[in-house]
PDB file of N, CA and C in Angstrom:
ATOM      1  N   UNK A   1      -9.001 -24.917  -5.607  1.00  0.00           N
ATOM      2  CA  UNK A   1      -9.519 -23.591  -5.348  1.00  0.00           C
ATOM      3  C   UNK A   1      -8.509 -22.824  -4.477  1.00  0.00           C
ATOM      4  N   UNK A   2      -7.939 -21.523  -5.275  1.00  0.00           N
ATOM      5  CA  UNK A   2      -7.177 -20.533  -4.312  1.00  0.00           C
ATOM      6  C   UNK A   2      -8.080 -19.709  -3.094  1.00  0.00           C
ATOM      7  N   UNK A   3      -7.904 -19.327  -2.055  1.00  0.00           N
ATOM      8  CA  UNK A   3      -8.285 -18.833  -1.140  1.00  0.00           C
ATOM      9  C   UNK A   3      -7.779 -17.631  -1.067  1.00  0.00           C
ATOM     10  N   UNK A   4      -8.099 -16.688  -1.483  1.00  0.00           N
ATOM     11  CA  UNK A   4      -7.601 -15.143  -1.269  1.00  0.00           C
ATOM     12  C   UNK A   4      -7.439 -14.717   0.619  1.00  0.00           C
ATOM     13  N   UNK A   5      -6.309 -14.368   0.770  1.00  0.00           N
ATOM     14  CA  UNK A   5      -6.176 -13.718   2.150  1.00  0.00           C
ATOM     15  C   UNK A   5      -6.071 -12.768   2.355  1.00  0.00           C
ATOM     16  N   UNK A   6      -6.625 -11.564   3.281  1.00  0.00           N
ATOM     17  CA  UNK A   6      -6.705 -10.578   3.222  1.00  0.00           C
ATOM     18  C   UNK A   6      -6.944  -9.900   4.726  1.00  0.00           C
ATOM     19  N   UNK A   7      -6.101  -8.967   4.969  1.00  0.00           N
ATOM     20  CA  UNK A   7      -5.995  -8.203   6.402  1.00  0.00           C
ATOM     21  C   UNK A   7      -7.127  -7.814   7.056  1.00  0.00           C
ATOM     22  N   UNK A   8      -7.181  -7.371   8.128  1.00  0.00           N
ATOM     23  CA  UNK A   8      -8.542  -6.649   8.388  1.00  0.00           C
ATOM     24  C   UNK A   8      -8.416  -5.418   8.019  1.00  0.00           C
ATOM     25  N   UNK A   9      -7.413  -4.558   7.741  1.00  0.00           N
ATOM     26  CA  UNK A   9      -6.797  -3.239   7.202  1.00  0.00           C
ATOM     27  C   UNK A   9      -7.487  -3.713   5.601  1.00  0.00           C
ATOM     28  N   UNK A  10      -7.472  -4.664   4.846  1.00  0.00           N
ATOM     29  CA  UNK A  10      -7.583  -4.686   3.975  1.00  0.00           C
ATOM     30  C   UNK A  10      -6.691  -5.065   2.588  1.00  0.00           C
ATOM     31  N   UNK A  11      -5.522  -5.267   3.112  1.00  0.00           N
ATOM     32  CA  UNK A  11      -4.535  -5.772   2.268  1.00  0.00           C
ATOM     33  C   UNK A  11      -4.571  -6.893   2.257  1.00  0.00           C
ATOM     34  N   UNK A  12      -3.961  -7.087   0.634  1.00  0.00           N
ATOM     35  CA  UNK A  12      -4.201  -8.678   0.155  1.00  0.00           C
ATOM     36  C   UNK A  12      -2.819  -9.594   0.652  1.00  0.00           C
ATOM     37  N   UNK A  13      -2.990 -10.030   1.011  1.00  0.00           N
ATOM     38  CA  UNK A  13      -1.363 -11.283   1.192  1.00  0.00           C
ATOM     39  C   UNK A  13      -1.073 -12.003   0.301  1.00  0.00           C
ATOM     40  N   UNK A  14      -0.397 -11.685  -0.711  1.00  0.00           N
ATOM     41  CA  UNK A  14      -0.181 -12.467  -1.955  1.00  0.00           C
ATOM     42  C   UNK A  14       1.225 -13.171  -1.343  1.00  0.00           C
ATOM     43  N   UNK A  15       1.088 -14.855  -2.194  1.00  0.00           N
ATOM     44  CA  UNK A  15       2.246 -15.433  -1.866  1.00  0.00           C
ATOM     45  C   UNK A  15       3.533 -14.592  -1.751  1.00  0.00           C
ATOM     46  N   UNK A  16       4.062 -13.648  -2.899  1.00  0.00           N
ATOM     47  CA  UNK A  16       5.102 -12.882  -3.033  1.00  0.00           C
ATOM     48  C   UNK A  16       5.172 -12.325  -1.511  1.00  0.00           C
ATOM     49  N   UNK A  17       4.328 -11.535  -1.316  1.00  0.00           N
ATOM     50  CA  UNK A  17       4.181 -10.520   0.309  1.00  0.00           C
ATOM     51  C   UNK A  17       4.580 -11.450   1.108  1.00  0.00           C
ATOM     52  N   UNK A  18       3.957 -13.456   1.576  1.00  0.00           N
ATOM     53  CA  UNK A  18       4.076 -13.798   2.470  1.00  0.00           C
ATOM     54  C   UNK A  18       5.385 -14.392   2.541  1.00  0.00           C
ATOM     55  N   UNK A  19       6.587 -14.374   1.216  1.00  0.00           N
ATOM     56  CA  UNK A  19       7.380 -15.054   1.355  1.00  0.00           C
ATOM     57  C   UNK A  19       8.239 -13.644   1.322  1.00  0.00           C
ATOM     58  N   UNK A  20       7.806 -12.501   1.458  1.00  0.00           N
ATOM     59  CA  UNK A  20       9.173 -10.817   2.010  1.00  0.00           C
ATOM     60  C   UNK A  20       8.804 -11.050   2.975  1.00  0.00           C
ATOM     61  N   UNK A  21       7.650 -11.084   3.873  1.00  0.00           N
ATOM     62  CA  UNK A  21       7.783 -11.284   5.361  1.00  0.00           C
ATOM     63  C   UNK A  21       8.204 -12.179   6.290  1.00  0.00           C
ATOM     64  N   UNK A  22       8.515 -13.238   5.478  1.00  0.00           N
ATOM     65  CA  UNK A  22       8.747 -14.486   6.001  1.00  0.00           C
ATOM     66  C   UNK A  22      10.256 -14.637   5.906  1.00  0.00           C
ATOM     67  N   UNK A  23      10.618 -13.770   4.728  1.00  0.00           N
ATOM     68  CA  UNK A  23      12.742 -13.258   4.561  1.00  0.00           C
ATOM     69  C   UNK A  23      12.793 -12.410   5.631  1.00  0.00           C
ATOM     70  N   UNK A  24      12.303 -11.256   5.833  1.00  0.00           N
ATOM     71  CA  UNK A  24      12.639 -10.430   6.569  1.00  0.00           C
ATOM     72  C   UNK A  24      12.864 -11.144   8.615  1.00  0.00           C
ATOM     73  N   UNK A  25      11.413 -11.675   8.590  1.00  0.00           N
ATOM     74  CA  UNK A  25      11.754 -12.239  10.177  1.00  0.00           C
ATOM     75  C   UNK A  25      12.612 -13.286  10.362  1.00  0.00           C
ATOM     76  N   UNK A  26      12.930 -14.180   8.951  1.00  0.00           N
ATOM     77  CA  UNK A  26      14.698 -15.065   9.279  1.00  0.00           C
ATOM     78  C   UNK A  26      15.815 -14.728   9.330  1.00  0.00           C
ATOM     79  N   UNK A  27      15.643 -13.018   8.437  1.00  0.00           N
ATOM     80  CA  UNK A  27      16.765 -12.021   8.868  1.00  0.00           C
ATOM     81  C   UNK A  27      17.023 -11.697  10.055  1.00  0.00           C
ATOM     82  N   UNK A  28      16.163 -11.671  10.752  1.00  0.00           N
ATOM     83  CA  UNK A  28      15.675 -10.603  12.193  1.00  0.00           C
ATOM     84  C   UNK A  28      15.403  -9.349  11.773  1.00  0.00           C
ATOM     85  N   UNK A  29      14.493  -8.745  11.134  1.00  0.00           N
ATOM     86  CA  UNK A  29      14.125  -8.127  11.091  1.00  0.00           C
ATOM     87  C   UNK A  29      15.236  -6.479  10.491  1.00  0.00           C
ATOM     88  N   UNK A  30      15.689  -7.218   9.642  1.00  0.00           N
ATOM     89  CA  UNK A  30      17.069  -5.974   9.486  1.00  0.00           C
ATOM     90  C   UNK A  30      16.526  -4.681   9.628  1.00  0.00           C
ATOM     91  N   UNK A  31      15.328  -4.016   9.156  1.00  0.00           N
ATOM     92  CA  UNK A  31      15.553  -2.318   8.913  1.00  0.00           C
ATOM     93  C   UNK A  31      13.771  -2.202   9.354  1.00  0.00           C
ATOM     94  N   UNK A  32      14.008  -2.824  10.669  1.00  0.00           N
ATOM     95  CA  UNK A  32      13.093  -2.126  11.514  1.00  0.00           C
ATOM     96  C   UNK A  32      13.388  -2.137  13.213  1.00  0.00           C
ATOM     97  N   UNK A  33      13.209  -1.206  14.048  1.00  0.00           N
ATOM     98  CA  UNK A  33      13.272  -1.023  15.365  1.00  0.00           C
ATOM     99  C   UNK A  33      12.475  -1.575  16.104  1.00  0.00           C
ATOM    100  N   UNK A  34      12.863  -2.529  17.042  1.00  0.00           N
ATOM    101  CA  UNK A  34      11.483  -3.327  17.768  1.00  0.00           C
ATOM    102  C   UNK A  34      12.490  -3.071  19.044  1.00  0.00           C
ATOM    103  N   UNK A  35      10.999  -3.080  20.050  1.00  0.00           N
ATOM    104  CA  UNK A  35      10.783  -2.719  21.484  1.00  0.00           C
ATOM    105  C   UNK A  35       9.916  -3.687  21.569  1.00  0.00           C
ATOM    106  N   UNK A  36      10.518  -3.810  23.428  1.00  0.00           N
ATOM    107  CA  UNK A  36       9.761  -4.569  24.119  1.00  0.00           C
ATOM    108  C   UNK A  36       8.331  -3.970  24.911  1.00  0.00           C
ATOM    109  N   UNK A  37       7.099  -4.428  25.063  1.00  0.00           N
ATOM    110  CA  UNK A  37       5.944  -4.322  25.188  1.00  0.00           C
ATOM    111  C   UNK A  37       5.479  -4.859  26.117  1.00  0.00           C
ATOM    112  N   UNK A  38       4.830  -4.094  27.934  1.00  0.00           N
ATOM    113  CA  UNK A  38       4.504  -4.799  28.601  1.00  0.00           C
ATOM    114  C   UNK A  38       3.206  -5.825  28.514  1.00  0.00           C
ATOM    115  N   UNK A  39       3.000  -6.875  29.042  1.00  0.00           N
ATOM    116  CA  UNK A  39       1.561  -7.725  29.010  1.00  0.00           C
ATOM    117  C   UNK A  39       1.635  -7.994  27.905  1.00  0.00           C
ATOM    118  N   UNK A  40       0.634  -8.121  27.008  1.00  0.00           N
ATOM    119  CA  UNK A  40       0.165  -8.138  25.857  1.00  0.00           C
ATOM    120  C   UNK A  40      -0.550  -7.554  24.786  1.00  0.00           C
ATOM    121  N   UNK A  41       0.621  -6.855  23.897  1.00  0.00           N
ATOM    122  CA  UNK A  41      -0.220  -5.820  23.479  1.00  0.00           C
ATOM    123  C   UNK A  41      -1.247  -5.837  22.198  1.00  0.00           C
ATOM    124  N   UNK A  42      -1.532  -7.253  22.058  1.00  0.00           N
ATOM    125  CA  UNK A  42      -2.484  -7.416  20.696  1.00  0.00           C
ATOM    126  C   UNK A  42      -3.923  -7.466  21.596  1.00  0.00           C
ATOM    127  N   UNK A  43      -3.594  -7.565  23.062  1.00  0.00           N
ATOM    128  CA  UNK A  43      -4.796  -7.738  23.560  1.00  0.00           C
ATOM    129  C   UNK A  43      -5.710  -6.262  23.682  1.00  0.00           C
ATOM    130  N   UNK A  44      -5.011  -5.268  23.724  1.00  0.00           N
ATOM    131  CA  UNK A  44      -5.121  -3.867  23.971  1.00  0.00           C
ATOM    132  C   UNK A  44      -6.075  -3.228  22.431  1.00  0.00           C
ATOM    133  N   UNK A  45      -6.493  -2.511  22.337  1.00  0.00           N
ATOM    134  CA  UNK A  45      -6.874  -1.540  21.199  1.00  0.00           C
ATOM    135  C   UNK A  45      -6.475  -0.187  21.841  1.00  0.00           C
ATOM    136  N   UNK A  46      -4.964   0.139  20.921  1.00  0.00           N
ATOM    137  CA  UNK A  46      -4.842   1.247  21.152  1.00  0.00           C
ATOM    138  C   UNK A  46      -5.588   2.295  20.633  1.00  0.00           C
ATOM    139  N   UNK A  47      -6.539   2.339  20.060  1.00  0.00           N
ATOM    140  CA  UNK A  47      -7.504   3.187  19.825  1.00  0.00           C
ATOM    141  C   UNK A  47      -8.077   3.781  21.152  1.00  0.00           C
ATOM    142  N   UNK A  48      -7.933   3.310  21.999  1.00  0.00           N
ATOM    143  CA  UNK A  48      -9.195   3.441  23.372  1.00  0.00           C
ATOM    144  C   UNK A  48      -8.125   4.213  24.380  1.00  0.00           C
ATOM    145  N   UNK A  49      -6.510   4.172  23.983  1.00  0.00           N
ATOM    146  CA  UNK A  49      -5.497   4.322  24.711  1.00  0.00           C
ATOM    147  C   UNK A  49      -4.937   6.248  25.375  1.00  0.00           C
ATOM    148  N   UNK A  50      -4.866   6.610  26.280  1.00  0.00           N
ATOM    149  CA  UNK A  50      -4.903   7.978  26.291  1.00  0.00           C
ATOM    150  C   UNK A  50      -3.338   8.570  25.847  1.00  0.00           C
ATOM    151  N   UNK A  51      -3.396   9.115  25.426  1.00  0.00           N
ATOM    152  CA  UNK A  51      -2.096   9.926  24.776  1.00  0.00           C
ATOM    153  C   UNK A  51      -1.395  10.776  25.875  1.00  0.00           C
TER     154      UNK A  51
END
């Protein structure tokens, strides 16, 4: 039995998807900009966050 995976956004994670994301972060991440983040920011909902 396959197990479908799926985001809380709602997107499906098909093997294909998990093996581009899984190239991209052994790349380091070629063609995206990452910053550093104080504490922890998965702990946060920036929804609640003031602008």
């Amino acid at each position: 039995m396959t197990k479908n995976l799926v985001t809380e956004d709602g997107i499906e994670l098909t093997p294909e998807l998990i093996a581009k994301m899984a190239d991209e972060a052994e790349n380091g991440f070629p063609n995206s900009i990452l910053e550093r983040a104080e504490g922890r920011p998965w702990e946060h909902d920036p929804k609640s966050q003031k602008s």
